[in-house]
N, C-alpha and C. Protein backbone atom coordinates (compact mmCIF):
# COMPACT_ATOMS: atom_id res chain seq x y z
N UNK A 1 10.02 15.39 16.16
CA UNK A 1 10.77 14.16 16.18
C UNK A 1 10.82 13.57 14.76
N UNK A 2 12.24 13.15 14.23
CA UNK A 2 12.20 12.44 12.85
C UNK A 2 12.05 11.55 13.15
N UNK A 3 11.11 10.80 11.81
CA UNK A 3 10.69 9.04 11.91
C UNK A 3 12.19 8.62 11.56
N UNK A 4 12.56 7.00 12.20
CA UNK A 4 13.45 6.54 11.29
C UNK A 4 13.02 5.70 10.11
N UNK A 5 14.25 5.53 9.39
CA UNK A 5 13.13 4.74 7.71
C UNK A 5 12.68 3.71 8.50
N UNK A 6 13.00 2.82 9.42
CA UNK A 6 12.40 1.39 9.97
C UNK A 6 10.48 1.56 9.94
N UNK A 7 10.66 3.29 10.56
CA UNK A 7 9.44 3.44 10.82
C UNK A 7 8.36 3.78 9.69
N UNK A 8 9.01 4.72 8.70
CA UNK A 8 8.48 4.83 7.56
C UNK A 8 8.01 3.60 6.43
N UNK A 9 9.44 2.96 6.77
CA UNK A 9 8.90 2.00 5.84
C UNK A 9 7.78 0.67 6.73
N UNK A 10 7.53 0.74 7.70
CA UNK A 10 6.54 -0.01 8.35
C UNK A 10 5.04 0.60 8.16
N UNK A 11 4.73 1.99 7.76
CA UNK A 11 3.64 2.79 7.68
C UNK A 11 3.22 2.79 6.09
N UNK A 12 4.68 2.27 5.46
CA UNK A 12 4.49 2.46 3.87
C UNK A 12 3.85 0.57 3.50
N UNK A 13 4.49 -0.05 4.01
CA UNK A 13 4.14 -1.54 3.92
C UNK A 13 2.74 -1.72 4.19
N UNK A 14 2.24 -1.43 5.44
CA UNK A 14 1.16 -1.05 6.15
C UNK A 14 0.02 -0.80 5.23
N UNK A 15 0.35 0.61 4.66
CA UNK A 15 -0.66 0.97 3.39
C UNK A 15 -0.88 0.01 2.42
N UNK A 16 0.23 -0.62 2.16
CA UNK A 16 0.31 -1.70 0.55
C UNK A 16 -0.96 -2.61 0.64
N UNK A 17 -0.68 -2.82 2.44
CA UNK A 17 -1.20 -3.81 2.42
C UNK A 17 -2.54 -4.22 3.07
N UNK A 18 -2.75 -2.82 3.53
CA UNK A 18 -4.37 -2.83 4.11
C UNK A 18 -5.22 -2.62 3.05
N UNK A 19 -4.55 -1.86 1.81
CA UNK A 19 -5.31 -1.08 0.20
C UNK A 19 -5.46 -2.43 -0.19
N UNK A 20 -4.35 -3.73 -0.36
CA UNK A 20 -4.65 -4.96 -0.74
C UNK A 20 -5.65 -5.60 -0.31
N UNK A 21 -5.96 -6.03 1.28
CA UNK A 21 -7.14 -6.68 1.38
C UNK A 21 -8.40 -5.66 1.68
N UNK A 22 -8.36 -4.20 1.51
CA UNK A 22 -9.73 -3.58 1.25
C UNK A 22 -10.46 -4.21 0.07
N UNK A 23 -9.00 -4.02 -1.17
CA UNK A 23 -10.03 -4.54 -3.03
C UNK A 23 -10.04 -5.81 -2.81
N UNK A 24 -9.30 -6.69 -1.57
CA UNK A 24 -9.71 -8.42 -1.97
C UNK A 24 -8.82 -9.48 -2.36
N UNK A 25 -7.86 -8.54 -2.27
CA UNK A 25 -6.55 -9.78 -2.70
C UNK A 25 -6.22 -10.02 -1.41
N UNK A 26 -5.43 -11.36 -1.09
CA UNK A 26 -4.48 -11.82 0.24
C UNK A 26 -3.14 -11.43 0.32
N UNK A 27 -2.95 -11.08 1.41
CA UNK A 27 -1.34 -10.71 1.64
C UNK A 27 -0.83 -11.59 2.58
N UNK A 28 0.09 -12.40 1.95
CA UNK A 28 0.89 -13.12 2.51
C UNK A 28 1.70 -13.15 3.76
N UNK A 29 2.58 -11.95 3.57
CA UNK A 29 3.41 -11.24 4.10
C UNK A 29 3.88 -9.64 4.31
N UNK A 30 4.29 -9.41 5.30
CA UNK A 30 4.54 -7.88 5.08
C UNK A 30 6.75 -8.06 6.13
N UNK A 31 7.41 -7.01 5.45
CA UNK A 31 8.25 -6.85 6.20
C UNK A 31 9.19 -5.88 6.03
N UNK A 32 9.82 -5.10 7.05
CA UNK A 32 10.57 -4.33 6.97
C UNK A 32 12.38 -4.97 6.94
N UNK A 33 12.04 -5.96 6.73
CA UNK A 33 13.98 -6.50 6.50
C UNK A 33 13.36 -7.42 5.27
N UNK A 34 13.56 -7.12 4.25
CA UNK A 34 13.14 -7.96 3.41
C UNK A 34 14.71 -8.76 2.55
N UNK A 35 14.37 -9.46 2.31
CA UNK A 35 15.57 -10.44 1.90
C UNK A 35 16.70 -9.70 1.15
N UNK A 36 17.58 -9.51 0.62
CA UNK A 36 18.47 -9.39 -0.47
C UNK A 36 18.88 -9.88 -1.74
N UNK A 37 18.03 -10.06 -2.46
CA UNK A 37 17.87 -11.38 -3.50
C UNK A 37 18.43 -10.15 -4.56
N UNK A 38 18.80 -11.15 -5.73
CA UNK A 38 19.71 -10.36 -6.71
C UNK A 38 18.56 -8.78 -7.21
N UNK A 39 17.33 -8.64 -7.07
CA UNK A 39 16.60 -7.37 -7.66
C UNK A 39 17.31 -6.06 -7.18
N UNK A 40 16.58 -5.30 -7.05
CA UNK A 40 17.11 -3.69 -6.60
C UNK A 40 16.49 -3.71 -4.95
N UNK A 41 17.50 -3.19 -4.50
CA UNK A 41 17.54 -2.80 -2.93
C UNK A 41 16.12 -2.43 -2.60
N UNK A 42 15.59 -2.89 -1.85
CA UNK A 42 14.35 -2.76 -0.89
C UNK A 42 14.21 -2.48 0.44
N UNK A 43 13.76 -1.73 0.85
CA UNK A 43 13.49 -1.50 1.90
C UNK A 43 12.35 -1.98 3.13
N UNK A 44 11.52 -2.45 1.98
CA UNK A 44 10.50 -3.25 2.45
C UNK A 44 9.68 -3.82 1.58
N UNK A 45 8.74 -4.96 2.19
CA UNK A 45 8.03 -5.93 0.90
C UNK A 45 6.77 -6.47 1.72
N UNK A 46 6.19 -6.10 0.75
CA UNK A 46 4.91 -7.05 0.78
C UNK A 46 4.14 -7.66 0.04
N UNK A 47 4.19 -9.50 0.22
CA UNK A 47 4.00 -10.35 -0.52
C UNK A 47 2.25 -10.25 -0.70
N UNK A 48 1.73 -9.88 -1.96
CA UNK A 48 0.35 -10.15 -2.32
C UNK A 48 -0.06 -11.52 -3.53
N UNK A 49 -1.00 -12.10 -3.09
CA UNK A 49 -1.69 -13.18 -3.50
C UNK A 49 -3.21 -12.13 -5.02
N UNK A 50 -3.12 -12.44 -5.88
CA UNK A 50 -4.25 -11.69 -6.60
C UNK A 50 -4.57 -12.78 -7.58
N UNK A 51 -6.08 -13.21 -7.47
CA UNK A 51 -6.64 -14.42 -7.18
C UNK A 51 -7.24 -14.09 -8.94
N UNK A 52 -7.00 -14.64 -9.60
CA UNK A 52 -6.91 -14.86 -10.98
C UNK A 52 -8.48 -14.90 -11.56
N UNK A 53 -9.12 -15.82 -10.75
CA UNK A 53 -10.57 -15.87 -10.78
C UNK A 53 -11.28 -14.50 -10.66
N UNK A 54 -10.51 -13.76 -9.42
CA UNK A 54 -11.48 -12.55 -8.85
C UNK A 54 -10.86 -11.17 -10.14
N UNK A 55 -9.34 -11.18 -9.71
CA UNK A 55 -9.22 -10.31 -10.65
C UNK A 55 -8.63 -10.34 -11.74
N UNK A 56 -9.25 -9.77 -12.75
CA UNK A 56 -9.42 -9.45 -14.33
C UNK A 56 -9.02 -8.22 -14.99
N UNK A 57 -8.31 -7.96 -16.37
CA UNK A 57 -8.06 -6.84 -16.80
C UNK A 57 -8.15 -6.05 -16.15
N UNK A 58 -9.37 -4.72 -16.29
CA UNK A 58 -9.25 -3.60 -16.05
C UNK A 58 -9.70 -3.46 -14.30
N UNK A 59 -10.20 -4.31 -13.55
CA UNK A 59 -10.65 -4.73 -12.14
C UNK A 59 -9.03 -5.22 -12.08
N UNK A 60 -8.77 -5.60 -12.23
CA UNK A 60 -6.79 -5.69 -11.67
C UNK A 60 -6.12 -4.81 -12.08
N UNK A 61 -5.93 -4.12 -13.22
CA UNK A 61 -5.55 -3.01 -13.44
C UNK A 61 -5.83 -1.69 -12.14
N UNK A 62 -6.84 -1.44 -12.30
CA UNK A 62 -7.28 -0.44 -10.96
C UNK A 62 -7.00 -0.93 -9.36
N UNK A 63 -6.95 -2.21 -9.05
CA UNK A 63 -6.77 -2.88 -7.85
C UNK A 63 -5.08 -2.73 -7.67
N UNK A 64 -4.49 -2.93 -8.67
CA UNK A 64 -3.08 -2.77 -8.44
C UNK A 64 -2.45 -1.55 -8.71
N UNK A 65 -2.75 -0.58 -8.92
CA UNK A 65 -2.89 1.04 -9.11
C UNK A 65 -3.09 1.40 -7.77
N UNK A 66 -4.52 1.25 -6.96
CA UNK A 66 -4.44 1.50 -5.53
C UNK A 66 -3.65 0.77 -4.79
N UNK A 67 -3.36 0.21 -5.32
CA UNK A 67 -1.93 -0.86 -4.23
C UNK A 67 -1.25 -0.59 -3.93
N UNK A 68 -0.71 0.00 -5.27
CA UNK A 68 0.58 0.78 -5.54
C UNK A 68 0.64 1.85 -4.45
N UNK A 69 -0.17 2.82 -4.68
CA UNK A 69 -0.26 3.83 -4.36
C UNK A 69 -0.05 4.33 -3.29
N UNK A 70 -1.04 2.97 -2.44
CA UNK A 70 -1.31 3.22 -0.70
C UNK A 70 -0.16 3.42 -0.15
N UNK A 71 1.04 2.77 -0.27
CA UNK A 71 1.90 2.98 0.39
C UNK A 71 2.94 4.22 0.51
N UNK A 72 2.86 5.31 -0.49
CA UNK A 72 3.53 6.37 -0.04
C UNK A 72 2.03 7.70 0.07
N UNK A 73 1.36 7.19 0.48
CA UNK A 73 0.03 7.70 0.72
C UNK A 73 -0.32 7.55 2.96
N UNK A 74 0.35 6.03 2.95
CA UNK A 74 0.22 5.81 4.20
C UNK A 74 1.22 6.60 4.78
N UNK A 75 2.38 6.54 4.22
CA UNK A 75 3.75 7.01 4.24
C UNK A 75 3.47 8.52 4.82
N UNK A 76 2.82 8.62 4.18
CA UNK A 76 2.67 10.57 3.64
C UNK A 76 1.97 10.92 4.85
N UNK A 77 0.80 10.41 5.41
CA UNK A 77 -0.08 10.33 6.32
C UNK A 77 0.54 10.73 7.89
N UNK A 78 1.56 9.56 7.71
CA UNK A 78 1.79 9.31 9.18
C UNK A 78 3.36 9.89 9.38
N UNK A 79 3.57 10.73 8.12
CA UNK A 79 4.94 11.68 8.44
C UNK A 79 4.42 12.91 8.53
N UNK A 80 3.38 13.13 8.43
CA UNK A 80 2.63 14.70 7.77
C UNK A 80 3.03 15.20 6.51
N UNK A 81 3.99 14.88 6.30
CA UNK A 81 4.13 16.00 4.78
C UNK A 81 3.80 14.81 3.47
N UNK A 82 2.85 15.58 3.02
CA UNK A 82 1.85 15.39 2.11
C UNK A 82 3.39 15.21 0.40
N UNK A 83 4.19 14.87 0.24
CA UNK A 83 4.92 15.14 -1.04
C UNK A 83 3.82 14.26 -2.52
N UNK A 84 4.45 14.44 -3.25
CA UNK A 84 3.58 14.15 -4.79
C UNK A 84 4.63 12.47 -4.69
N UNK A 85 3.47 11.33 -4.90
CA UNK A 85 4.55 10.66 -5.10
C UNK A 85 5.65 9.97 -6.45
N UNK A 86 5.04 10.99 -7.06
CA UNK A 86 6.56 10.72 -8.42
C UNK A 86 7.41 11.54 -7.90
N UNK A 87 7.48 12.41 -7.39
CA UNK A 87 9.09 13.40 -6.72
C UNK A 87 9.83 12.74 -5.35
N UNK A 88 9.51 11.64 -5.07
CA UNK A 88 10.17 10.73 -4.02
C UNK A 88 10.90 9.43 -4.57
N UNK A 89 11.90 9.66 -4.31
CA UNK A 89 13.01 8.30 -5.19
C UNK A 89 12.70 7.54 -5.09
N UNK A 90 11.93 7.47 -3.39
CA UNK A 90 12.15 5.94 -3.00
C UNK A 90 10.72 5.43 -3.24
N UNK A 91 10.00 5.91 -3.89
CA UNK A 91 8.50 5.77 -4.18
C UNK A 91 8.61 5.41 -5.32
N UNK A 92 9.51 5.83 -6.11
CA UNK A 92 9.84 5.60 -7.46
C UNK A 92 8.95 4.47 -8.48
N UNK A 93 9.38 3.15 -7.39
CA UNK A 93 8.83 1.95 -7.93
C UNK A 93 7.47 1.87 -8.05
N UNK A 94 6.66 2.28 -6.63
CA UNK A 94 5.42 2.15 -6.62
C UNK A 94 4.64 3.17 -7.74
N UNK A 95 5.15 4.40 -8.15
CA UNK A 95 4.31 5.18 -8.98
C UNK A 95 4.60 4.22 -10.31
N UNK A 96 5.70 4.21 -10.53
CA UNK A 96 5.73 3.73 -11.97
C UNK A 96 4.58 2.44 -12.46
N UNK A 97 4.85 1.28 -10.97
CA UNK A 97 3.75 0.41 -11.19
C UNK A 97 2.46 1.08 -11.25
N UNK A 98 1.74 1.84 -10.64
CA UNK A 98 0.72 2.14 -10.61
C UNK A 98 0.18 2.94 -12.07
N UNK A 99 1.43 3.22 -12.89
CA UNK A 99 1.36 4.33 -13.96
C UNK A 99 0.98 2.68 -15.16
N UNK A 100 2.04 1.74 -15.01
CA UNK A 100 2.20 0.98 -15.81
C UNK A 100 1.04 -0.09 -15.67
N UNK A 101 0.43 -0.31 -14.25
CA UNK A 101 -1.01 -0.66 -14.18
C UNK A 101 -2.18 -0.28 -15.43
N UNK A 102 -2.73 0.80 -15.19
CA UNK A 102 -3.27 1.70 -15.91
C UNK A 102 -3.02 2.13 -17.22
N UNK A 103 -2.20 1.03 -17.92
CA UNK A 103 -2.09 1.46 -19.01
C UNK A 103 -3.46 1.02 -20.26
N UNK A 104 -4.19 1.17 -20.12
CA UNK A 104 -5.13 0.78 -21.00
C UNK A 104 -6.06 2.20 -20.71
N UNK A 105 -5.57 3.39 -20.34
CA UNK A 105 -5.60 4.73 -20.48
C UNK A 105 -4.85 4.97 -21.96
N UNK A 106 -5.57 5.27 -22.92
CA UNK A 106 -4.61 5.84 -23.79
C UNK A 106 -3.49 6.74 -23.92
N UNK A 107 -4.31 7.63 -23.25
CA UNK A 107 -3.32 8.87 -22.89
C UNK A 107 -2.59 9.23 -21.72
N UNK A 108 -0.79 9.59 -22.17
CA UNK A 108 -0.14 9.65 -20.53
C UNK A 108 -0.52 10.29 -19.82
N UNK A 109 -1.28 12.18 -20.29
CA UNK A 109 -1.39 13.05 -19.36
C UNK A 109 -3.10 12.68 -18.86
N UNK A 110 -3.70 11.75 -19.61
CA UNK A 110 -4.54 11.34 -18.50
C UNK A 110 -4.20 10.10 -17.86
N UNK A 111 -3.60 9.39 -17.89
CA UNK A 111 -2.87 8.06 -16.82
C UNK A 111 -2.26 8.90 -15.53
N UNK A 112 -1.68 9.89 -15.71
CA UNK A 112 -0.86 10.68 -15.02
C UNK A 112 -2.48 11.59 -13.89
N UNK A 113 -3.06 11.93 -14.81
CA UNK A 113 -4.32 12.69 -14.10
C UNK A 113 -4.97 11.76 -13.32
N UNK A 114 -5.34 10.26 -13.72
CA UNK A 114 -5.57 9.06 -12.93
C UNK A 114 -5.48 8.78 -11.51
N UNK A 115 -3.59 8.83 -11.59
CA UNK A 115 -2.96 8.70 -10.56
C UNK A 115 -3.16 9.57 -9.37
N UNK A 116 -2.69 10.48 -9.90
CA UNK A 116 -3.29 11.74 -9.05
C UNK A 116 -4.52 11.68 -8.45
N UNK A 117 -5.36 12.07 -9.13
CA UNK A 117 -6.65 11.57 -8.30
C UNK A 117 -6.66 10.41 -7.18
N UNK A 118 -6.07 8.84 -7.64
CA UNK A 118 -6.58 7.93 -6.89
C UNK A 118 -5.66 8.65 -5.80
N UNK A 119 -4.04 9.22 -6.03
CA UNK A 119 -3.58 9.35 -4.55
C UNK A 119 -4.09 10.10 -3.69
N UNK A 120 -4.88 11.22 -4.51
CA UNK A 120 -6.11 11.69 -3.47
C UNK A 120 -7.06 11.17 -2.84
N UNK A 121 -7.67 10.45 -3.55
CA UNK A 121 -8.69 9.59 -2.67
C UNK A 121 -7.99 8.79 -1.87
N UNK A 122 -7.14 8.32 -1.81
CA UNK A 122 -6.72 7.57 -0.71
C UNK A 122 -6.25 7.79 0.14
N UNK A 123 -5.78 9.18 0.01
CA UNK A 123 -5.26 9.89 1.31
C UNK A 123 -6.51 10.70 2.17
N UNK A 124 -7.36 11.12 1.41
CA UNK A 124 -8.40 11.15 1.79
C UNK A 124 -9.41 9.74 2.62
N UNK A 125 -9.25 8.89 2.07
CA UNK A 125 -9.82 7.78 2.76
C UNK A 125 -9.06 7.35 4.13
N UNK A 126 -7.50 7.21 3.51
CA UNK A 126 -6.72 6.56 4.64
C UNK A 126 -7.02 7.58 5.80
N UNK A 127 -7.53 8.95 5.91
CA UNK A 127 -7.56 9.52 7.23
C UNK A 127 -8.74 9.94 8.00
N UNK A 128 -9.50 8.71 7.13
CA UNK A 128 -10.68 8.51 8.46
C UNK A 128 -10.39 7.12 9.38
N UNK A 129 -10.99 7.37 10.27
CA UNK A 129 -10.31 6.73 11.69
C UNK A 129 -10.45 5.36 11.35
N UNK A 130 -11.25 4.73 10.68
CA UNK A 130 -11.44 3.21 10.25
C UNK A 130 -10.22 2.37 9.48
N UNK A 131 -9.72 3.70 8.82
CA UNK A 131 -8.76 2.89 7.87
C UNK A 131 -7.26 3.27 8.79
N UNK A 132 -7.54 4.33 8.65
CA UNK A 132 -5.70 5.03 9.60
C UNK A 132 -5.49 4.05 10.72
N UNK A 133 -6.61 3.70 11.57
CA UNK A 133 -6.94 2.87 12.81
C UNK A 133 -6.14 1.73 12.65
N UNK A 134 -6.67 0.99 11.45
CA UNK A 134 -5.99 -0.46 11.07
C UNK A 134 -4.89 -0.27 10.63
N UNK A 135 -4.43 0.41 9.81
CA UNK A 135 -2.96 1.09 8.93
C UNK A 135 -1.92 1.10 10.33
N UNK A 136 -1.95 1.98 11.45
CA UNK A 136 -1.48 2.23 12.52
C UNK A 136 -1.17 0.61 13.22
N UNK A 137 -2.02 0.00 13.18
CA UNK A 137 -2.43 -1.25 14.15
C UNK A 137 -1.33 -2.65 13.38
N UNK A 138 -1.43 -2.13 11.77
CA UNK A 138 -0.68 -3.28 11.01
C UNK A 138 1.28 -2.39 11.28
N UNK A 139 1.38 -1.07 11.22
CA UNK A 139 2.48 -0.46 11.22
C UNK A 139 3.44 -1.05 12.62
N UNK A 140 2.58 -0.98 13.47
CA UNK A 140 3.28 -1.01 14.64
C UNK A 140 3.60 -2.48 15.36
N UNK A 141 2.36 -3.68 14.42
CA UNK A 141 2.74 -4.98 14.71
C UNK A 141 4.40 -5.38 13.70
N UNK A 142 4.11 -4.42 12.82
CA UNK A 142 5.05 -5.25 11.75
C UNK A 142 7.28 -4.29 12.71
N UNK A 143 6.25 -3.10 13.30
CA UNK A 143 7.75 -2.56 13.93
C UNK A 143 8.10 -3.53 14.95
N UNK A 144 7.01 -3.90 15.48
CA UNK A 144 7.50 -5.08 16.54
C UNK A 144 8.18 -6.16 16.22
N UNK A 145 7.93 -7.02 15.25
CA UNK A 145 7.65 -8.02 14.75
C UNK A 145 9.34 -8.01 13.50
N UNK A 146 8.96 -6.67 12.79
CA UNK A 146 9.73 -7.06 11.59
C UNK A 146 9.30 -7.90 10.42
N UNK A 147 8.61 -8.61 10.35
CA UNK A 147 7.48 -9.82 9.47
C UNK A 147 6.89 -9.46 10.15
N UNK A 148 5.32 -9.84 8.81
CA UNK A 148 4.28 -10.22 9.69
C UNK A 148 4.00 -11.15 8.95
N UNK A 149 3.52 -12.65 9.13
CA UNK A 149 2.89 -13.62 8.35
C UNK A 149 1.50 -13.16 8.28
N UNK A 150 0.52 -13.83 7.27
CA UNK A 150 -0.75 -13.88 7.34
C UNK A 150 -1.32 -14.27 8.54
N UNK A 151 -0.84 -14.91 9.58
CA UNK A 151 -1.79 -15.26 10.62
C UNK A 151 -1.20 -14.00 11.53
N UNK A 152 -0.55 -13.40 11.58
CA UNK A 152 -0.47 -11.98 12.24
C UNK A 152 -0.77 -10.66 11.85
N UNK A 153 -0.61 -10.85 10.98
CA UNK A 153 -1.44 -9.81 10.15
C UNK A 153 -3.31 -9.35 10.69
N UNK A 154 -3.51 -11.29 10.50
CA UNK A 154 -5.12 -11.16 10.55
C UNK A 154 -5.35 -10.93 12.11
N UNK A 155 -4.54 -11.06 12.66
CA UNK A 155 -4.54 -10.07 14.73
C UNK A 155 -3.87 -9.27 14.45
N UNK A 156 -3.52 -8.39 13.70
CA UNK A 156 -3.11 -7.02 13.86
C UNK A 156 -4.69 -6.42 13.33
N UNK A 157 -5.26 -6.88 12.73
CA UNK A 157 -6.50 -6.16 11.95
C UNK A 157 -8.01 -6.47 12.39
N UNK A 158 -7.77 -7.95 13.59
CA UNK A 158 -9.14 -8.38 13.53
C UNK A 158 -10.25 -7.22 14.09
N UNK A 159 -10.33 -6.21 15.15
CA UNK A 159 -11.21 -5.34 15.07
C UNK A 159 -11.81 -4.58 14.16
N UNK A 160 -11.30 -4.58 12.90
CA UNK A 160 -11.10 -4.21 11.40
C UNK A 160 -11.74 -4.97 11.04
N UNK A 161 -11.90 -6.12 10.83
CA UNK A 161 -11.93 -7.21 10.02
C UNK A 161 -13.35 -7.15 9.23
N UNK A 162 -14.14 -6.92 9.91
CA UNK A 162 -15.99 -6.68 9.18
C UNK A 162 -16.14 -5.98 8.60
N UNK A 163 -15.17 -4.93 8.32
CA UNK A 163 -14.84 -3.88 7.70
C UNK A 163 -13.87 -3.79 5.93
N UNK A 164 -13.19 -5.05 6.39
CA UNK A 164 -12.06 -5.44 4.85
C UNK A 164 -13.50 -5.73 4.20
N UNK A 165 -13.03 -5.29 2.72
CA UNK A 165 -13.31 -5.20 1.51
C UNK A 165 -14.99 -4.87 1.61
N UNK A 166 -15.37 -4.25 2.11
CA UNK A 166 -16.83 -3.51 2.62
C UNK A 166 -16.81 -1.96 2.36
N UNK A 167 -15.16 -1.54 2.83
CA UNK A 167 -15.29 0.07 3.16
C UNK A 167 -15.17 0.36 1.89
N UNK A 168 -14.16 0.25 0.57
CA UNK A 168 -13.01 0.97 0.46
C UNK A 168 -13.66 0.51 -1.20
């Protein structure tokens, strides 16, 4: 059975935004109809809060690198096919942020080696049952839903919840 994008991009949001409150930032919002405002076409958005106090240079640098990331990682997960995510158009945005995160790597072909790695670890992480569990749980409120505000969000996740920013 093919996913439709509604669904993809609910599994890709999903990731953004469970990787967000694992490192500690708040997410506002998540949605698969996201507005049309003059930027480049979106498919989906999710609004993050990153708390100025908590994060700093190179601790925000790396926090927004896995941010990035999670989402064609969740993506990847819950379609099965594993692709690289710089060879996906529509990922496009998220690698580049995650590349342009990390820039206090001197070197591209190690920024590039960086990346790689973290998308391993996180695909590796995202598919133990703790994290996929909640990822699944935020995917399928937000297919329902279409938005999710912060107060739905935090009942899409509360069995999770003792678990944010503990595991990951």
């Amino acid at each position: 059975m093919r996913e439709t994008p509604e669904e993809l991009t609910a599994w890709h949001e999903a990731g953004h935004a469970w990787a967000a409150m694992m490192v500690g930032a708040k997410v506002h919002s998540l949605s698969i109809t996201p507005d049309n405002d003059d930027g480049p076409r979106r498919f989906g958005d999710t609004v993050i809060h990153w708390s100025r106090r908590r994060f700093t240079g190179k601790r925000l640098a790396v926090a927004l690198c896995r941010v990035s990331l999670a989402g064609p990682v969740a993506e990847m997960l819950y379609s099965g096919r594993p692709f690289h995510p710089a060879g996906v158009s529509e990922w496009s945005h998220d690698w580049r942020a995650a590349l342009e995160a990390i820039d206090f790597v001197p070197e591209r072909q190690r920024r590039l080696a960086v990346l790689e790695q973290t998308t391993i670890d996180l695909y590796h992480r995202f598919s133990e049952a703790f994290h996929w569990e909640a990822i699944c749980a935020i995917a399928e409120q937000l297919m329902a839903h279409e938005i999710l505000d912060e107060e739905l969000l935090q009942e899409a996740i509360e069995p999770w919840s003792d678990g944010v920013n503990s595991q990951f």
